[in-house]
N, C-alpha and C. Protein backbone atom coordinates (compact mmCIF):
# COMPACT_ATOMS: atom_id res chain seq x y z
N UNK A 1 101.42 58.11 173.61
CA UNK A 1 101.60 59.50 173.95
C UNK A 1 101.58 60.38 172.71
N UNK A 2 102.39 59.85 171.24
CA UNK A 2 102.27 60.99 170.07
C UNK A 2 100.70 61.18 169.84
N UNK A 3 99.92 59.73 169.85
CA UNK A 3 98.55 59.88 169.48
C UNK A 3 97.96 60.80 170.45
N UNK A 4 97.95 60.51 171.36
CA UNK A 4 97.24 61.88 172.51
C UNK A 4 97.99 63.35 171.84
N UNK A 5 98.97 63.31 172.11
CA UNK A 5 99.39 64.83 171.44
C UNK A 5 98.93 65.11 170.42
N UNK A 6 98.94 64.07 169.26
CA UNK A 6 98.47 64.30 167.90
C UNK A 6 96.73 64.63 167.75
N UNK A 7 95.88 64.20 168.73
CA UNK A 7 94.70 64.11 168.95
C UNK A 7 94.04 65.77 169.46
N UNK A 8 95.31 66.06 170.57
CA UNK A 8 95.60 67.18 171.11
C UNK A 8 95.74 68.44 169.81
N UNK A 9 96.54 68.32 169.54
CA UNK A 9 97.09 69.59 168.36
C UNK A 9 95.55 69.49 167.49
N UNK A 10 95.37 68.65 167.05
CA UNK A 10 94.07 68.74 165.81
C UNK A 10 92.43 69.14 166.69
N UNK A 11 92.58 68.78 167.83
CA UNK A 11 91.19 69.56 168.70
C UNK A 11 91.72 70.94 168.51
N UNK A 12 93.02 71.60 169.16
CA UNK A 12 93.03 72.97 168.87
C UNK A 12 92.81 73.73 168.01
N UNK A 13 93.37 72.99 167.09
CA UNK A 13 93.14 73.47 165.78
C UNK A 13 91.76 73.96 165.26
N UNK A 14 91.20 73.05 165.22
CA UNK A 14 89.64 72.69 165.14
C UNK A 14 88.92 73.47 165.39
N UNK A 15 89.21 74.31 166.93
CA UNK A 15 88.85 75.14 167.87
C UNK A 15 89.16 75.86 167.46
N UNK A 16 90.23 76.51 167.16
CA UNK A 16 90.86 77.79 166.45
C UNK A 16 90.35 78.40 165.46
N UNK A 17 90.11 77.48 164.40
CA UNK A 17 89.16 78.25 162.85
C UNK A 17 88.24 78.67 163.48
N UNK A 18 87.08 78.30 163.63
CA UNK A 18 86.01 79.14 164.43
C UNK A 18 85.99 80.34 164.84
N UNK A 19 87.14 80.09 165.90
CA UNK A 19 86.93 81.54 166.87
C UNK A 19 87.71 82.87 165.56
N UNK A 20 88.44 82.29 165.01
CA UNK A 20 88.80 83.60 164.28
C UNK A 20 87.70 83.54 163.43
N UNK A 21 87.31 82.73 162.49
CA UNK A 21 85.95 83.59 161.95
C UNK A 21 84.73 84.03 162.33
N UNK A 22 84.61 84.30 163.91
CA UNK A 22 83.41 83.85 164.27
C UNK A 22 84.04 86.05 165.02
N UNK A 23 85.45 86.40 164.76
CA UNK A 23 85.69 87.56 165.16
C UNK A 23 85.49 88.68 163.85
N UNK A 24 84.87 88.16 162.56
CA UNK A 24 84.34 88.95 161.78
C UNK A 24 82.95 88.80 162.12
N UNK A 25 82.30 90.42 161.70
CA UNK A 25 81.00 90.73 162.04
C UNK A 25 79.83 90.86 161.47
N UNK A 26 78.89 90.95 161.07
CA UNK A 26 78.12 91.75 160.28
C UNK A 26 77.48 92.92 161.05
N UNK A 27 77.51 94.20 160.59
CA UNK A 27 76.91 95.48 161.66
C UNK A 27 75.80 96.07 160.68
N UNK A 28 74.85 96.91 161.33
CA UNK A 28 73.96 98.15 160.08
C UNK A 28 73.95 99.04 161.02
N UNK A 29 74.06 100.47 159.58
CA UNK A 29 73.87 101.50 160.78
C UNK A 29 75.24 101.62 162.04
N UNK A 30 76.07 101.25 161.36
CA UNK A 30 77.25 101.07 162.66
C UNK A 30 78.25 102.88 162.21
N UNK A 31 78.04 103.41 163.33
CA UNK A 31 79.34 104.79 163.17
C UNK A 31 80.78 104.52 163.71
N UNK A 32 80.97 104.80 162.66
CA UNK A 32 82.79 104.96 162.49
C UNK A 32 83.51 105.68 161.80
N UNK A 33 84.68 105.67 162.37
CA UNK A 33 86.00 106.31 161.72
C UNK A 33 86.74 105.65 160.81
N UNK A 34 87.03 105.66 159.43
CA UNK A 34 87.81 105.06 158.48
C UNK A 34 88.66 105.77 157.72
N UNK A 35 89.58 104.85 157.82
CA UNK A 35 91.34 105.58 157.40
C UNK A 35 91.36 105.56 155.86
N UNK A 36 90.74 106.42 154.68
CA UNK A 36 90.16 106.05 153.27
C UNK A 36 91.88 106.30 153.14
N UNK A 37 92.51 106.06 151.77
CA UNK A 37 94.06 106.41 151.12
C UNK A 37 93.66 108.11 151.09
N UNK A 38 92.57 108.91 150.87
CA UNK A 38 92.19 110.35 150.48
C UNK A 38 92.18 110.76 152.08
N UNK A 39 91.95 110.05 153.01
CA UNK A 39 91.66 110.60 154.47
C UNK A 39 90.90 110.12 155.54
N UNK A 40 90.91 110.39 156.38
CA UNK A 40 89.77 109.66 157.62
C UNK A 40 88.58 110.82 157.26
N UNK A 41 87.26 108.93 157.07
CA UNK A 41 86.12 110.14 156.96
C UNK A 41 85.38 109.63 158.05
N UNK A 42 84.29 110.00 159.09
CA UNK A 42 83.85 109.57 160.00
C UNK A 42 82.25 109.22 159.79
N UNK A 43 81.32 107.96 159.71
CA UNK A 43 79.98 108.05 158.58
C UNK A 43 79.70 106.70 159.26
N UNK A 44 78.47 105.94 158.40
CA UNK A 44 77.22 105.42 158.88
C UNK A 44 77.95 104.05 157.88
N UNK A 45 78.25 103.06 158.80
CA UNK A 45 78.52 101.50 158.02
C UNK A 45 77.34 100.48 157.73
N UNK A 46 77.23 99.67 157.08
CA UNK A 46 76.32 98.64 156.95
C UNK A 46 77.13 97.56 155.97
N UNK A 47 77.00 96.55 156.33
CA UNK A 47 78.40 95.41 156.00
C UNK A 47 79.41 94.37 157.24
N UNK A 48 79.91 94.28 156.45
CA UNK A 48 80.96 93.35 157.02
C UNK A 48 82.23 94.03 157.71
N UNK A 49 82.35 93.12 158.79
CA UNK A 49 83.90 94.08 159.30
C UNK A 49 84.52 93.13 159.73
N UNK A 50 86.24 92.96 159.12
CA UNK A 50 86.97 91.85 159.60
C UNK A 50 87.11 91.74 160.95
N UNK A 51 88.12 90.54 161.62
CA UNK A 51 88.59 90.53 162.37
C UNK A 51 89.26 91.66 163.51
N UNK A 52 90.03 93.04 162.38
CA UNK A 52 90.59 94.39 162.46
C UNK A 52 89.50 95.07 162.62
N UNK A 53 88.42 94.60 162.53
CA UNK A 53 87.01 96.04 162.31
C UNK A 53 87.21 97.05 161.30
N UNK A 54 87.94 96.41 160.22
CA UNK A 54 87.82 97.36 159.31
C UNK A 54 86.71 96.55 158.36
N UNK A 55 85.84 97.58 157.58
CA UNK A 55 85.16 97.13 156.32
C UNK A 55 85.74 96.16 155.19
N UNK A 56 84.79 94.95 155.03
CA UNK A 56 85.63 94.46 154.05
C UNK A 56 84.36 93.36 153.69
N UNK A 57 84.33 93.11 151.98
CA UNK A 57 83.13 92.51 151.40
C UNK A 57 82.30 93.68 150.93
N UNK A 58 81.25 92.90 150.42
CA UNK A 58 80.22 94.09 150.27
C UNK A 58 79.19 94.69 151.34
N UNK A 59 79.81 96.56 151.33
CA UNK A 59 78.82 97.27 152.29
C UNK A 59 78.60 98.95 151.39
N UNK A 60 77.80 99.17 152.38
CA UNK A 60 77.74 100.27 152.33
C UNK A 60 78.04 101.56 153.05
N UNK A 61 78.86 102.52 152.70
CA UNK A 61 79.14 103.74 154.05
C UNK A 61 78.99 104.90 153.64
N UNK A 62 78.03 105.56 154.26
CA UNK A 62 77.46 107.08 154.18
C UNK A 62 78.51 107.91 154.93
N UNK A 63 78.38 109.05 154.38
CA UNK A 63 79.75 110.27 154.79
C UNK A 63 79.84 111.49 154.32
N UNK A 64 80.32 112.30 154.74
CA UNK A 64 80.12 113.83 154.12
C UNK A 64 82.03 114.16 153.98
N UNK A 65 82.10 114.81 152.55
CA UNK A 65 82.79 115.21 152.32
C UNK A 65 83.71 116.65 153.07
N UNK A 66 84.72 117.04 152.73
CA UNK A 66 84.74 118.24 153.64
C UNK A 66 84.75 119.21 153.37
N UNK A 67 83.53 119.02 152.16
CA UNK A 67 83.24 121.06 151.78
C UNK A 67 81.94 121.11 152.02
N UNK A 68 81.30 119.37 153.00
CA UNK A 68 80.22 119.20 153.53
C UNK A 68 78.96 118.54 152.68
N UNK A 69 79.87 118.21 151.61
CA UNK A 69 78.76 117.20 150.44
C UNK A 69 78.70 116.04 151.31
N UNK A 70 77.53 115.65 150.89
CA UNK A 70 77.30 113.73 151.41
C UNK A 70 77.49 113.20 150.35
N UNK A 71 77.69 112.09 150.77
CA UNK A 71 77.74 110.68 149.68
C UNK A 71 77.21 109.66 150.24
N UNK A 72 77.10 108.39 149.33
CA UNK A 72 77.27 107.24 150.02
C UNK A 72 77.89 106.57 148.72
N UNK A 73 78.82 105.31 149.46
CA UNK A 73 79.49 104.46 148.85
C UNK A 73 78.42 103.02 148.82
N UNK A 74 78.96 102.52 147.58
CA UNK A 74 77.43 100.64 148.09
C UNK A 74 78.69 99.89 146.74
N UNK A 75 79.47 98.64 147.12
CA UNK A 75 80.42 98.47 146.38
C UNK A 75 81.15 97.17 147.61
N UNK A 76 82.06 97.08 146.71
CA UNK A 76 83.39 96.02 147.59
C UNK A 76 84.32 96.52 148.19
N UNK A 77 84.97 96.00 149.50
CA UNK A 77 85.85 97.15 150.01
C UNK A 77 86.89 95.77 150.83
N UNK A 78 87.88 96.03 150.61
CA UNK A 78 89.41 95.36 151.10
C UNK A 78 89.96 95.97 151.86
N UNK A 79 90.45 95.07 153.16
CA UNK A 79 90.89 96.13 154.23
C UNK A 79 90.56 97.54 154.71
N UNK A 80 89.07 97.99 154.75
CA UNK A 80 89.05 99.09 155.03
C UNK A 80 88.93 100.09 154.01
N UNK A 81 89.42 100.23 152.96
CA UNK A 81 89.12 100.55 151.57
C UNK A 81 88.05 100.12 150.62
N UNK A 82 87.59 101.21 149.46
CA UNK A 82 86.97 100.96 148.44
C UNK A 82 87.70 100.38 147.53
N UNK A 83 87.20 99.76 147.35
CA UNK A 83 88.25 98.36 146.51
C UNK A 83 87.26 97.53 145.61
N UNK A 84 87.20 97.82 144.06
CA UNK A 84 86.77 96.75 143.70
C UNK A 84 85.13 97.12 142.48
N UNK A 85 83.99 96.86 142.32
CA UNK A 85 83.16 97.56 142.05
C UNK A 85 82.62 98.11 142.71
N UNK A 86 82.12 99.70 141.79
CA UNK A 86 81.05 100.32 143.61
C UNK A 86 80.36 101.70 142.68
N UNK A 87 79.82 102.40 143.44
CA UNK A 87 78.87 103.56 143.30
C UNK A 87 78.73 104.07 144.53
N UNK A 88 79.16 105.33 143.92
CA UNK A 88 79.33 107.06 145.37
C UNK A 88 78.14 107.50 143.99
N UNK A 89 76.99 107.80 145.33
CA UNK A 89 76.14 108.57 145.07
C UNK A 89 76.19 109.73 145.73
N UNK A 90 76.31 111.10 145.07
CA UNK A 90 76.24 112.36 145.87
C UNK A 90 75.02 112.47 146.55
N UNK A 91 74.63 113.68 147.25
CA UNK A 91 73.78 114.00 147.71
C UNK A 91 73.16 115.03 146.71
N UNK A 92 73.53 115.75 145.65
CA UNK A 92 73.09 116.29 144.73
C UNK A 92 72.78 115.97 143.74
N UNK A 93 72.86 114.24 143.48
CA UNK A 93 72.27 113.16 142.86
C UNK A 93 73.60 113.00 141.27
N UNK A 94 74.94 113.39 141.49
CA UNK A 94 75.69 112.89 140.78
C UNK A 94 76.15 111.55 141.19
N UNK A 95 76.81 110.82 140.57
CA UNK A 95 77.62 109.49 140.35
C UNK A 95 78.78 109.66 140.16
N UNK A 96 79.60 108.61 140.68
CA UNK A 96 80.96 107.55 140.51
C UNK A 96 80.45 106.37 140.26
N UNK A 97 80.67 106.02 139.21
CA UNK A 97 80.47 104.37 139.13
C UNK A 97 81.76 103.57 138.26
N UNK A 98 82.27 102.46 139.22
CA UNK A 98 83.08 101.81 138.29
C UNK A 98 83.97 100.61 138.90
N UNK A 99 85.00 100.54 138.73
CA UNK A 99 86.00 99.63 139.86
C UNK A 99 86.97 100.63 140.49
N UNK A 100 86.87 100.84 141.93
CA UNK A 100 87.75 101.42 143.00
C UNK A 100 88.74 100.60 143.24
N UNK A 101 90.03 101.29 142.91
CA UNK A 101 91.33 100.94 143.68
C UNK A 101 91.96 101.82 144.37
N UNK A 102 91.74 101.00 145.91
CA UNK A 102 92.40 101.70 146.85
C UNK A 102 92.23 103.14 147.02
N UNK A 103 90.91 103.14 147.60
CA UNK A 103 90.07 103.85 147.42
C UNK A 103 89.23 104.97 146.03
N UNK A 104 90.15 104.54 145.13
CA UNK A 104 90.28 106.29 144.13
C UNK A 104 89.67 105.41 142.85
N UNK A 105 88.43 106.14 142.40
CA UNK A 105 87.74 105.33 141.24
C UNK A 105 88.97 104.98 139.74
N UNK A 106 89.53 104.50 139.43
CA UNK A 106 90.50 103.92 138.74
C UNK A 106 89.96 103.87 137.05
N UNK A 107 88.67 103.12 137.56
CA UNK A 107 88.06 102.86 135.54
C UNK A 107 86.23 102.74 135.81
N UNK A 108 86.07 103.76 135.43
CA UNK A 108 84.76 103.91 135.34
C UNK A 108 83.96 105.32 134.68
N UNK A 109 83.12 105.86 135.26
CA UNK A 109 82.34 107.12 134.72
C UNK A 109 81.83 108.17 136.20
N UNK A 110 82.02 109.24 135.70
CA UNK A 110 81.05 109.98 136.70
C UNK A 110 79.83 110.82 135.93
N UNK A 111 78.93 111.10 136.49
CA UNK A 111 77.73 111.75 135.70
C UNK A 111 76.99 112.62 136.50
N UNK A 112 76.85 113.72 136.24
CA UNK A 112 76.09 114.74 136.81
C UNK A 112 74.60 114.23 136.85
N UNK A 113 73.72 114.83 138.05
CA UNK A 113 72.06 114.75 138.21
C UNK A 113 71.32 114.53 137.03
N UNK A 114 71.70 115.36 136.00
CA UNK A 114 70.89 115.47 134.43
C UNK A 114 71.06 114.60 133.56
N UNK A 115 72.17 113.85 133.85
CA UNK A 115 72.91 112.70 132.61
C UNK A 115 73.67 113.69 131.87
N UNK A 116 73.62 115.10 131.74
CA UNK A 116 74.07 115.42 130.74
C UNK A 116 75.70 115.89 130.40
N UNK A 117 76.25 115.66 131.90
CA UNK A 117 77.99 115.65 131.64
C UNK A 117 78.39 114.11 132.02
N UNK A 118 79.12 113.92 131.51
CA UNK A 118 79.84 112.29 131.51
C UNK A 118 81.44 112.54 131.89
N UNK A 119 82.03 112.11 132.47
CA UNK A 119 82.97 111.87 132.82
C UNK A 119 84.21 110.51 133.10
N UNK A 120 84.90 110.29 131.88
CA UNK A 120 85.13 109.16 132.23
C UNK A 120 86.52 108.86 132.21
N UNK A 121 86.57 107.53 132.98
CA UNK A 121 88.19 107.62 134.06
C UNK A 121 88.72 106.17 133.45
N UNK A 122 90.47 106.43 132.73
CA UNK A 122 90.44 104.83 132.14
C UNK A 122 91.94 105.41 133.12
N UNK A 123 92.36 104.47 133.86
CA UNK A 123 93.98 104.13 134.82
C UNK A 123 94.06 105.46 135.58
N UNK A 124 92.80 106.04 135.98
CA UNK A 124 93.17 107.36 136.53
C UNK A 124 93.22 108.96 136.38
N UNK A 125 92.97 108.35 134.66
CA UNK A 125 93.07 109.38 134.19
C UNK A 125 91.82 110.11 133.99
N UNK A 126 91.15 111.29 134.09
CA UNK A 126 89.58 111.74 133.79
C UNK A 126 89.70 112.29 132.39
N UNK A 127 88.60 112.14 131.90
CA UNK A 127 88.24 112.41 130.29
C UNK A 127 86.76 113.48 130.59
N UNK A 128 86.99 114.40 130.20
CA UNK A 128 86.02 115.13 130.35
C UNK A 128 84.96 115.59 129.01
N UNK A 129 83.59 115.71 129.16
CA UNK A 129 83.13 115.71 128.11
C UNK A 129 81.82 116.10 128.43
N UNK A 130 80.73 116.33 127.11
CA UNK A 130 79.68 116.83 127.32
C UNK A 130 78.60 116.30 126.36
N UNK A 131 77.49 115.48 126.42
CA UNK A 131 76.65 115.02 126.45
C UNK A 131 75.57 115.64 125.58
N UNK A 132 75.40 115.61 123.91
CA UNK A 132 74.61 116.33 123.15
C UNK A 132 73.38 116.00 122.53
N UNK A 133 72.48 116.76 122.37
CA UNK A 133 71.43 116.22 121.41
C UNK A 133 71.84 116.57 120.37
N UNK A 134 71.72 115.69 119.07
CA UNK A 134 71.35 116.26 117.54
C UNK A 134 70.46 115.70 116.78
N UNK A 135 69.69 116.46 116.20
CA UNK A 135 68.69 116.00 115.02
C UNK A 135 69.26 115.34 114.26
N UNK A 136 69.45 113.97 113.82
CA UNK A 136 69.46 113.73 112.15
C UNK A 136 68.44 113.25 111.47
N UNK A 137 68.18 113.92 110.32
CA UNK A 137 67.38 113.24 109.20
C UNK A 137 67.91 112.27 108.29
N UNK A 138 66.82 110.75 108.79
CA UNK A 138 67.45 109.38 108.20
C UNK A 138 66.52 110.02 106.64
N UNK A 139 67.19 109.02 105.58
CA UNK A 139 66.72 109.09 104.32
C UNK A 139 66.01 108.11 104.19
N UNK A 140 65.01 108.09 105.19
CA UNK A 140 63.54 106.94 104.97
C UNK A 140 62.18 107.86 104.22
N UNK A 141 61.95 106.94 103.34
CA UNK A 141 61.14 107.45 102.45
C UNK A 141 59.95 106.22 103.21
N UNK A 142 58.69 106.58 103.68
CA UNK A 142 57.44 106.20 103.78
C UNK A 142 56.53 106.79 103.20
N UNK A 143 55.82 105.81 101.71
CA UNK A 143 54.82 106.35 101.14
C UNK A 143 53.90 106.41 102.02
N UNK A 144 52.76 107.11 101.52
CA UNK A 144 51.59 107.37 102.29
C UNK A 144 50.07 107.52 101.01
N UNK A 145 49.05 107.51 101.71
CA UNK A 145 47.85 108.25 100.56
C UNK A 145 48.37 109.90 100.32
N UNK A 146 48.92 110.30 101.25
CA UNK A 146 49.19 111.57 100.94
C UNK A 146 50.33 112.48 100.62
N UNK A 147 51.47 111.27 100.14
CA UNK A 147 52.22 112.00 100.21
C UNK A 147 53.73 111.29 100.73
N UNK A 148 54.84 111.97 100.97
CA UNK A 148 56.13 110.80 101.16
C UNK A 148 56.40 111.72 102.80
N UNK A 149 57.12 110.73 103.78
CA UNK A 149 57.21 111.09 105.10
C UNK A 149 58.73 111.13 105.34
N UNK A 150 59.00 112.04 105.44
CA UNK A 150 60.53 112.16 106.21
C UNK A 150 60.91 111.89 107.67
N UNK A 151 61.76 111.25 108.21
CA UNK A 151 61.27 110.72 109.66
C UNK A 151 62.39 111.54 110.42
N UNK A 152 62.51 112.05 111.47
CA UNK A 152 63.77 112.93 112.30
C UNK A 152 63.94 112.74 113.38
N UNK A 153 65.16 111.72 113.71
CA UNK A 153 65.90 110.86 115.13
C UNK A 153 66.68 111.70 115.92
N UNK A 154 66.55 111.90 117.58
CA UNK A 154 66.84 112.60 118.38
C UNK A 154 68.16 111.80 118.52
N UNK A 155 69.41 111.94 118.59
CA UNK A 155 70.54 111.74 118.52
C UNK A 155 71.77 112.13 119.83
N UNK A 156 71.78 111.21 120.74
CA UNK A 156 72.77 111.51 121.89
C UNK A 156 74.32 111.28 121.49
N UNK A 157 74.98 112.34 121.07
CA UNK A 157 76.91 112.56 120.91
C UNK A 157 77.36 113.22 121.96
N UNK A 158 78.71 112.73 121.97
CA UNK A 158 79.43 112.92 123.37
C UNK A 158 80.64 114.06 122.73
N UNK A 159 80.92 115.39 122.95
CA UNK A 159 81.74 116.31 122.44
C UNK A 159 83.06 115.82 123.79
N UNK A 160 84.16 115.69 123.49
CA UNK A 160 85.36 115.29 124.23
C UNK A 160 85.60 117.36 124.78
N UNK A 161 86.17 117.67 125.90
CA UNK A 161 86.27 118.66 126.15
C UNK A 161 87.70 118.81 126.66
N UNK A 162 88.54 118.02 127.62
CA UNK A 162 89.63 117.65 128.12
C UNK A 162 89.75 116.29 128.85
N UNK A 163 91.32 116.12 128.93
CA UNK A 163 92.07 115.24 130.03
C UNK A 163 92.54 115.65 130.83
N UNK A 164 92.71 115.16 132.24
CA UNK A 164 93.65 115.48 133.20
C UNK A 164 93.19 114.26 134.38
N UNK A 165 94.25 114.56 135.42
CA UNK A 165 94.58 113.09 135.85
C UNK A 165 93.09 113.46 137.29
N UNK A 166 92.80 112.02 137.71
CA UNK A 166 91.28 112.30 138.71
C UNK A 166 91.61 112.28 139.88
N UNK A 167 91.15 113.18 140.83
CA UNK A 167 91.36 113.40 141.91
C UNK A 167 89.93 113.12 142.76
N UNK A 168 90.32 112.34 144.02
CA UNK A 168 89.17 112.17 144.55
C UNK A 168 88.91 113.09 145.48
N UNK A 169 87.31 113.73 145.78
CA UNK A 169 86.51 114.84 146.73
C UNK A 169 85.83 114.36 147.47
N UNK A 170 86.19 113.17 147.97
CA UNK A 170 85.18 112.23 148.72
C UNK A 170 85.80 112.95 150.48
């Protein structure tokens, strides 16, 4: 009789793993409502969805902000959250890129359409700054038949402008 029971318990079992993993999904193109830590945004899924139907693994979710910007997120996401590495591409062709915690980009960069503002985020904090050209003249001397050549390198420096702590507009 223990062996039948014992035989018993380990078929269920058996049976059991399955069906719970078999209640995560893969969807594209799936619309939903998601509870972000910044707010419920309502947008276009492609990815994985646990057991809960919340997002989780790597996906992607398109969404409009609520001063009516789009984005899309393409990254790792935990319980329903951006979690992890990822990239919010605006619709005006700026960036977030970096590791998301809980939802809010934590350590990474943001960058305007042009490359030419940088923005960068170490524990939360935003570093603001601006993106320069400068000429320098290296002291390379190249003889020539005609003469000595001065050579002049286009030079990208980053001018620091402020700190203050990052708030997400997603």
């Amino acid at each position: 009789m223990k062996k039948v029971s014992r035989l018993l318990c380990m078929v269920l079992i058996f049976i059991s793993i399955p069906l719970t993993a078999a209640a995560a999904r893969m969807v594209e193109d799936y619309e939903m409502t998601v509870s972000f830590a910044f707010g419920d945004r309502t947008g276009i899924f492609s990815g994985m969805l646990d057991e809960d139907g919340l997002p989780q693994g790597f996906g992607r979710f398109e969404s409009v902000n609520p001063s009516g910007l789009g984005w899309i997120y393409e990254g790792e996401l935990v319980d329903g959250q951006l979690h992890g590495q990822g990239t919010i591409t605006w619709e005006n062709g700026d960036q977030e890129v970096g590791e998301f915690y809980n939802s809010l980009l934590r350590s990474g960069y943001r960058r305007d359409e042009n490359l030419s503002r940088t923005l960068s985020i170490r524990d939360g904090v935003l570093v603001i700054g601006v993106w320069d050209w400068t000429v320098v003249f290296l002291p390379v001397i190249i003889p020539t038949v005609l003469g000595v050549i001065m050579i002049a390198v286009g030079v990208k420096t980053y001018k620091l402008a402020q700190k203050k702590k990052a708030k997400a507009d997603y």
